[in-house]
PDB file of N, CA and C in Angstrom:
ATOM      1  N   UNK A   1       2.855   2.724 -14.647  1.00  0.00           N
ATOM      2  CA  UNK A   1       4.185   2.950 -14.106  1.00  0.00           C
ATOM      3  C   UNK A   1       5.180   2.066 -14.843  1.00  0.00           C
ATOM      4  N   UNK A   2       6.375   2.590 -15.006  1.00  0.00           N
ATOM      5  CA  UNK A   2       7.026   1.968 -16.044  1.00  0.00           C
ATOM      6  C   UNK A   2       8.943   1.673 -15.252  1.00  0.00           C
ATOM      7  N   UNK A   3       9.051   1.569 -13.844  1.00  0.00           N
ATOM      8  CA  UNK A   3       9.711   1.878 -13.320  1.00  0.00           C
ATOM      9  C   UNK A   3       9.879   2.976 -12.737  1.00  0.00           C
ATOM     10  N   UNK A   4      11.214   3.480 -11.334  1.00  0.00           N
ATOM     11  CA  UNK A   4      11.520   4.642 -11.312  1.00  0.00           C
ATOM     12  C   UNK A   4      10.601   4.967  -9.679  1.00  0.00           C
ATOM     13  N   UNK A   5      10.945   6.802  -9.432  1.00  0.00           N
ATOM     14  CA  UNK A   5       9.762   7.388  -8.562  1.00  0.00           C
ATOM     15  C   UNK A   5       8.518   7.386  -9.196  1.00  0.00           C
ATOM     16  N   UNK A   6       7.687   7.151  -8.018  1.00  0.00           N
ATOM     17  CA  UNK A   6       6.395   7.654  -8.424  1.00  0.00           C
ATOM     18  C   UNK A   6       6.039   8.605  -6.834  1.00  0.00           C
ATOM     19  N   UNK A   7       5.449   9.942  -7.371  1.00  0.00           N
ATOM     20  CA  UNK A   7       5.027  11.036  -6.484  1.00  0.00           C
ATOM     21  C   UNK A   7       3.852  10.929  -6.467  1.00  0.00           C
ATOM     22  N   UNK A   8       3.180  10.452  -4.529  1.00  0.00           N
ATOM     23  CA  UNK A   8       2.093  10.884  -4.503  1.00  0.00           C
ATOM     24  C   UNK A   8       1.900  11.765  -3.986  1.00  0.00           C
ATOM     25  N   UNK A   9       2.712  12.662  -3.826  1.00  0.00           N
ATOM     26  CA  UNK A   9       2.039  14.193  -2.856  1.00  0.00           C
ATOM     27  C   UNK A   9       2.208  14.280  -1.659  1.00  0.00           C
ATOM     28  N   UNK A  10       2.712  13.489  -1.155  1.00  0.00           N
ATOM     29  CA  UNK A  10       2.970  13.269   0.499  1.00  0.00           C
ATOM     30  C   UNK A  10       3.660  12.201   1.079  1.00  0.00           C
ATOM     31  N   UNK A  11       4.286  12.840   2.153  1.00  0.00           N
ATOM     32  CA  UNK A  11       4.966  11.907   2.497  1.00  0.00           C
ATOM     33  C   UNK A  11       4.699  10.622   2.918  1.00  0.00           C
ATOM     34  N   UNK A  12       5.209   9.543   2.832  1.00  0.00           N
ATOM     35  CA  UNK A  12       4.688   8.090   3.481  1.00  0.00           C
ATOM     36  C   UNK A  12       4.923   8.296   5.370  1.00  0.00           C
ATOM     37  N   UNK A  13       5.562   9.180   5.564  1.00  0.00           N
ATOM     38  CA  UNK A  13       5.825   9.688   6.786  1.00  0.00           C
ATOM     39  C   UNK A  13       4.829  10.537   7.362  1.00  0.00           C
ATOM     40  N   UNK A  14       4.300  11.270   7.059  1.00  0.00           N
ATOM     41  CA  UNK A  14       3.368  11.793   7.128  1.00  0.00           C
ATOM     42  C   UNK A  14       1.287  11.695   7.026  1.00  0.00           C
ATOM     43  N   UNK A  15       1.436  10.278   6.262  1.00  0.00           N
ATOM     44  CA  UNK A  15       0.304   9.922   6.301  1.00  0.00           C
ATOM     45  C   UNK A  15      -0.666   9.440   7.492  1.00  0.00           C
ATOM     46  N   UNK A  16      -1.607   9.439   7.454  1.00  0.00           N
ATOM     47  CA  UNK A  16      -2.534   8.830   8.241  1.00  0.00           C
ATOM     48  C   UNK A  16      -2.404   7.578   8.009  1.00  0.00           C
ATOM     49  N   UNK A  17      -2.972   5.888   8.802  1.00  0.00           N
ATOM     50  CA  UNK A  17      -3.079   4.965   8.796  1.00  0.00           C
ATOM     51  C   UNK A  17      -3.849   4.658   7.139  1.00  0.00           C
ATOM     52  N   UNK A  18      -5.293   5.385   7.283  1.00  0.00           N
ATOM     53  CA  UNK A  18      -5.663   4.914   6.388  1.00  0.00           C
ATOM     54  C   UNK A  18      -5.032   5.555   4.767  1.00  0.00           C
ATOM     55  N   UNK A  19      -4.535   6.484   4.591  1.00  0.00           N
ATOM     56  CA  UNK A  19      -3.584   6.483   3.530  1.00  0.00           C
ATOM     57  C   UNK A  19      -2.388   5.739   2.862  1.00  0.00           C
ATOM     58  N   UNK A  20      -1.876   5.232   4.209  1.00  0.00           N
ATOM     59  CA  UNK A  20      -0.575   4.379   4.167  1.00  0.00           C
ATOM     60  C   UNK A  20      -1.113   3.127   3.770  1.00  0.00           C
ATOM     61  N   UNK A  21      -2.231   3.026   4.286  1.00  0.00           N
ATOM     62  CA  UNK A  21      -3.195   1.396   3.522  1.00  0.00           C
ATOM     63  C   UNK A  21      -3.470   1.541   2.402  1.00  0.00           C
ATOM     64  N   UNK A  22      -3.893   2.674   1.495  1.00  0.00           N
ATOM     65  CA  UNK A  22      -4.197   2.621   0.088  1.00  0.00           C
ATOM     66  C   UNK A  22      -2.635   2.514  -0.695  1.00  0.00           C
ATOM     67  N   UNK A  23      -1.294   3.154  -0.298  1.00  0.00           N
ATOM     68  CA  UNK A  23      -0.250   3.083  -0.652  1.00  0.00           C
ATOM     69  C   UNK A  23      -0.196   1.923  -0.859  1.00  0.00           C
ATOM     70  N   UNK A  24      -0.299   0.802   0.005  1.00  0.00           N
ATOM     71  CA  UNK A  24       0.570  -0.439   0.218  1.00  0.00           C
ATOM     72  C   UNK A  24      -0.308  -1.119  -0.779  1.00  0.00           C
ATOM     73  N   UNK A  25      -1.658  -1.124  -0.665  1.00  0.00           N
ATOM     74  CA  UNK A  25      -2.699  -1.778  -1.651  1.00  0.00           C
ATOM     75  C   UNK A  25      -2.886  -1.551  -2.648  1.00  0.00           C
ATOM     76  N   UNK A  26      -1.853  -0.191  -3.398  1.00  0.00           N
ATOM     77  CA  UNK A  26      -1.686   0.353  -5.033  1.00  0.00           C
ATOM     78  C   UNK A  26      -0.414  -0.470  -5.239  1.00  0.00           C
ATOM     79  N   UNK A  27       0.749  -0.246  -4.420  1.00  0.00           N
ATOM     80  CA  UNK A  27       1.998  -1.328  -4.316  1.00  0.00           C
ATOM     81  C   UNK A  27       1.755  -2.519  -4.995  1.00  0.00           C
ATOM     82  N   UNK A  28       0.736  -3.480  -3.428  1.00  0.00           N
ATOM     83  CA  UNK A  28       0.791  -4.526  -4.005  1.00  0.00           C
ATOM     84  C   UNK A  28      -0.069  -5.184  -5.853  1.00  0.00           C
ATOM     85  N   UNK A  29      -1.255  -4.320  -5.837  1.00  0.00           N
ATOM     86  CA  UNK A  29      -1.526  -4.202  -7.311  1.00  0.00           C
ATOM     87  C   UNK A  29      -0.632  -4.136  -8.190  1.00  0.00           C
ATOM     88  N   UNK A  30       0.232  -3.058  -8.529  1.00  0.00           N
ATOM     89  CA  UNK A  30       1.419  -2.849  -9.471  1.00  0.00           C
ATOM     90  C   UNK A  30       2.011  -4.357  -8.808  1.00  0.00           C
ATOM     91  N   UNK A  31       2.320  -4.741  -8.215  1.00  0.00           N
ATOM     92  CA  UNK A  31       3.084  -5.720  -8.362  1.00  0.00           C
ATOM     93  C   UNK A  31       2.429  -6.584  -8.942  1.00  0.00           C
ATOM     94  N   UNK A  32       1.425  -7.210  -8.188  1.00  0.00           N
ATOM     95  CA  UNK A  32       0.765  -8.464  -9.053  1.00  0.00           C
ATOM     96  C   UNK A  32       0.349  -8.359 -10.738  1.00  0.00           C
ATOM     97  N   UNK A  33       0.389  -7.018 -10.727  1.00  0.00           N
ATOM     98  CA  UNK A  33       0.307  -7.175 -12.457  1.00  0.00           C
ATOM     99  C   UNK A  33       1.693  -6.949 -13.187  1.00  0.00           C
ATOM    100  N   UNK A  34       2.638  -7.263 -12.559  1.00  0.00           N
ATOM    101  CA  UNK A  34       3.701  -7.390 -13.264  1.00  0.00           C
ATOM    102  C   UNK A  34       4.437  -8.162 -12.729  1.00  0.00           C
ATOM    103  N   UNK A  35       4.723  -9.460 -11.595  1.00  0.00           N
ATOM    104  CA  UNK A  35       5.448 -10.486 -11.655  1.00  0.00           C
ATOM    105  C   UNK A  35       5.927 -10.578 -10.594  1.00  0.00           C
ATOM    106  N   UNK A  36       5.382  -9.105  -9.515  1.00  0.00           N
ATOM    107  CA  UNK A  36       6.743  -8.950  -8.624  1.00  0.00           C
ATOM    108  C   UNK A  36       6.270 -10.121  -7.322  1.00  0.00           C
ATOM    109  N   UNK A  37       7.391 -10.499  -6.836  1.00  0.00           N
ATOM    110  CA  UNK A  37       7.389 -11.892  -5.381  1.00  0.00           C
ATOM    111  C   UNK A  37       7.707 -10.623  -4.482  1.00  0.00           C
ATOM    112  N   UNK A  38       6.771 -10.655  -3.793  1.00  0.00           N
ATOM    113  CA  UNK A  38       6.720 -10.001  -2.579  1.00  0.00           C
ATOM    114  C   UNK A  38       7.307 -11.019  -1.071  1.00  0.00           C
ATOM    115  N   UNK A  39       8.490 -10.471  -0.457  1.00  0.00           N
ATOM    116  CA  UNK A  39       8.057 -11.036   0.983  1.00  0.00           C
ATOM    117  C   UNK A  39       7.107 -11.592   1.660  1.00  0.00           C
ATOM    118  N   UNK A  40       7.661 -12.312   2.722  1.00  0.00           N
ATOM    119  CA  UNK A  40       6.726 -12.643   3.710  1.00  0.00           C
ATOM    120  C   UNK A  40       6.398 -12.128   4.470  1.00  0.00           C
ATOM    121  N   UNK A  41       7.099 -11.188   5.042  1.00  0.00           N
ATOM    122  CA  UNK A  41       6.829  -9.264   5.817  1.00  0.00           C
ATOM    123  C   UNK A  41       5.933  -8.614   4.476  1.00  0.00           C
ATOM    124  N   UNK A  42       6.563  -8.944   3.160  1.00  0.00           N
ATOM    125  CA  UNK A  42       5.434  -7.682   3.059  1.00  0.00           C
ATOM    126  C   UNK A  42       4.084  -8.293   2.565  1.00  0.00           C
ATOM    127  N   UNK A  43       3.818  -9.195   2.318  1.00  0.00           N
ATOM    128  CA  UNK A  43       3.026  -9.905   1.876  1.00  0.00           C
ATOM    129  C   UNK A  43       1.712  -9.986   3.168  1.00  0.00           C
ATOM    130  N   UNK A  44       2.447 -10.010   4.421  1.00  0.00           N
ATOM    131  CA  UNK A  44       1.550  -9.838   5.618  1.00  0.00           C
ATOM    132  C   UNK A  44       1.344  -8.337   5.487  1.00  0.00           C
ATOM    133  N   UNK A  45       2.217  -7.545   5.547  1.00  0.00           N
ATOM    134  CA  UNK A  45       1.464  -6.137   5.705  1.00  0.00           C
ATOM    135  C   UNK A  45       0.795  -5.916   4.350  1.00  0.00           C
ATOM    136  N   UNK A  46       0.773  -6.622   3.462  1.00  0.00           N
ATOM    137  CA  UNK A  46      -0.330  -6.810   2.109  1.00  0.00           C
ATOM    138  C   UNK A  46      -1.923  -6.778   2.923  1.00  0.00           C
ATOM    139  N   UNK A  47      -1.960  -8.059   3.688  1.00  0.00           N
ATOM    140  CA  UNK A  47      -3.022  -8.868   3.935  1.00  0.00           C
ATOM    141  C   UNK A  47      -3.627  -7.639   5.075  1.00  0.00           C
ATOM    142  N   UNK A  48      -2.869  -7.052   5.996  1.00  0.00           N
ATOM    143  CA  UNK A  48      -2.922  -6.207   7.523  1.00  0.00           C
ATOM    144  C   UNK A  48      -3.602  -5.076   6.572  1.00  0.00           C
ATOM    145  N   UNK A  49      -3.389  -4.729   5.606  1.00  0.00           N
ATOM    146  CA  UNK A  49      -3.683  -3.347   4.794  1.00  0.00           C
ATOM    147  C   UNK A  49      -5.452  -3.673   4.493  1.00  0.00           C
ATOM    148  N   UNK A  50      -4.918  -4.623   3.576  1.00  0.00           N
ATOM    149  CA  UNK A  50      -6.665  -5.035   3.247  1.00  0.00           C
ATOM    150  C   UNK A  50      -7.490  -5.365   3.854  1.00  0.00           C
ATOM    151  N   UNK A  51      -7.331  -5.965   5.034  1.00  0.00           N
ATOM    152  CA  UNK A  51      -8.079  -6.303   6.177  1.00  0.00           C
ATOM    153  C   UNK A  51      -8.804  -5.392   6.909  1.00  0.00           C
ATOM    154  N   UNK A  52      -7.593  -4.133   7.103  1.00  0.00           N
ATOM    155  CA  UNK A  52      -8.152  -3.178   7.369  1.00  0.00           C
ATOM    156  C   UNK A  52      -8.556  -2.021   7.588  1.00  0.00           C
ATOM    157  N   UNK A  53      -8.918  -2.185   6.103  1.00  0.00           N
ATOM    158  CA  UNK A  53      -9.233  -0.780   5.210  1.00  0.00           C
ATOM    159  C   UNK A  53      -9.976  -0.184   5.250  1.00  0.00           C
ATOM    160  N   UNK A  54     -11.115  -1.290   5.522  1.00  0.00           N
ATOM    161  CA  UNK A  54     -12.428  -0.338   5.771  1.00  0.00           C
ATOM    162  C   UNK A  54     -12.810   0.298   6.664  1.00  0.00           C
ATOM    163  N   UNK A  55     -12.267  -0.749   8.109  1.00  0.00           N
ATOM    164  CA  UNK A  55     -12.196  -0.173   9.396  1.00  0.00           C
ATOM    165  C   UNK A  55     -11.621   1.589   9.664  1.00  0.00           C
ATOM    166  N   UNK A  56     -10.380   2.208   8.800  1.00  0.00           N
ATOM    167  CA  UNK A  56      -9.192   2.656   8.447  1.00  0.00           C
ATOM    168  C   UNK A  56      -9.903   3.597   7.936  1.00  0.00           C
ATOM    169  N   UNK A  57     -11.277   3.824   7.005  1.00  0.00           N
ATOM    170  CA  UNK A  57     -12.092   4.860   6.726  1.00  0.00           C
ATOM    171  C   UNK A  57     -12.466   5.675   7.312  1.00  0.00           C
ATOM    172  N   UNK A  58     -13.491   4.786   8.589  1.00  0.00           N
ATOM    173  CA  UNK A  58     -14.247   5.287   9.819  1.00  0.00           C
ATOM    174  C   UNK A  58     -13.464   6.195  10.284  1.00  0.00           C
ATOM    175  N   UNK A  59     -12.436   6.278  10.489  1.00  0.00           N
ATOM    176  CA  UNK A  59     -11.230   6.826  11.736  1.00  0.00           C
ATOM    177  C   UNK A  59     -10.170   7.801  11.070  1.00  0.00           C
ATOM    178  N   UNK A  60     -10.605   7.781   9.732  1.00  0.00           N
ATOM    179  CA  UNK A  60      -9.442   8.830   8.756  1.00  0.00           C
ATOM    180  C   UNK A  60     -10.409  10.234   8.504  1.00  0.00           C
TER     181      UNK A  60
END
């Protein structure tokens, strides 16, 4: 990604829990490999995502 939209096919409105967790956990990736300072809101819903993701499988 080089800036800009990026389309995943669906809405963030529309997702299930555990979709909206892989969103936030591709997010925070692209960020950490390029510099970005994340919040302290988002930095927790960083941690809330990964935590629980796996759980987030079972139930998707």
């Amino acid at each position: 990604m080089q800036g800009g939209l990026v389309f995943i096919g669906l809405s963030t409105r529309k997702m299930n829990k555990k979709e909206f967790a892989d969103v936030v956990v591709c997010a925070e990736q692209f960020g950490a490999e390029n510099g970005v300072r994340f919040s302290a809101d988002a930095q927790e819903a960083i941690r809330l995502a990964e935590q629980y993701k796996d759980q987030l499988l079972k139930v998707a």
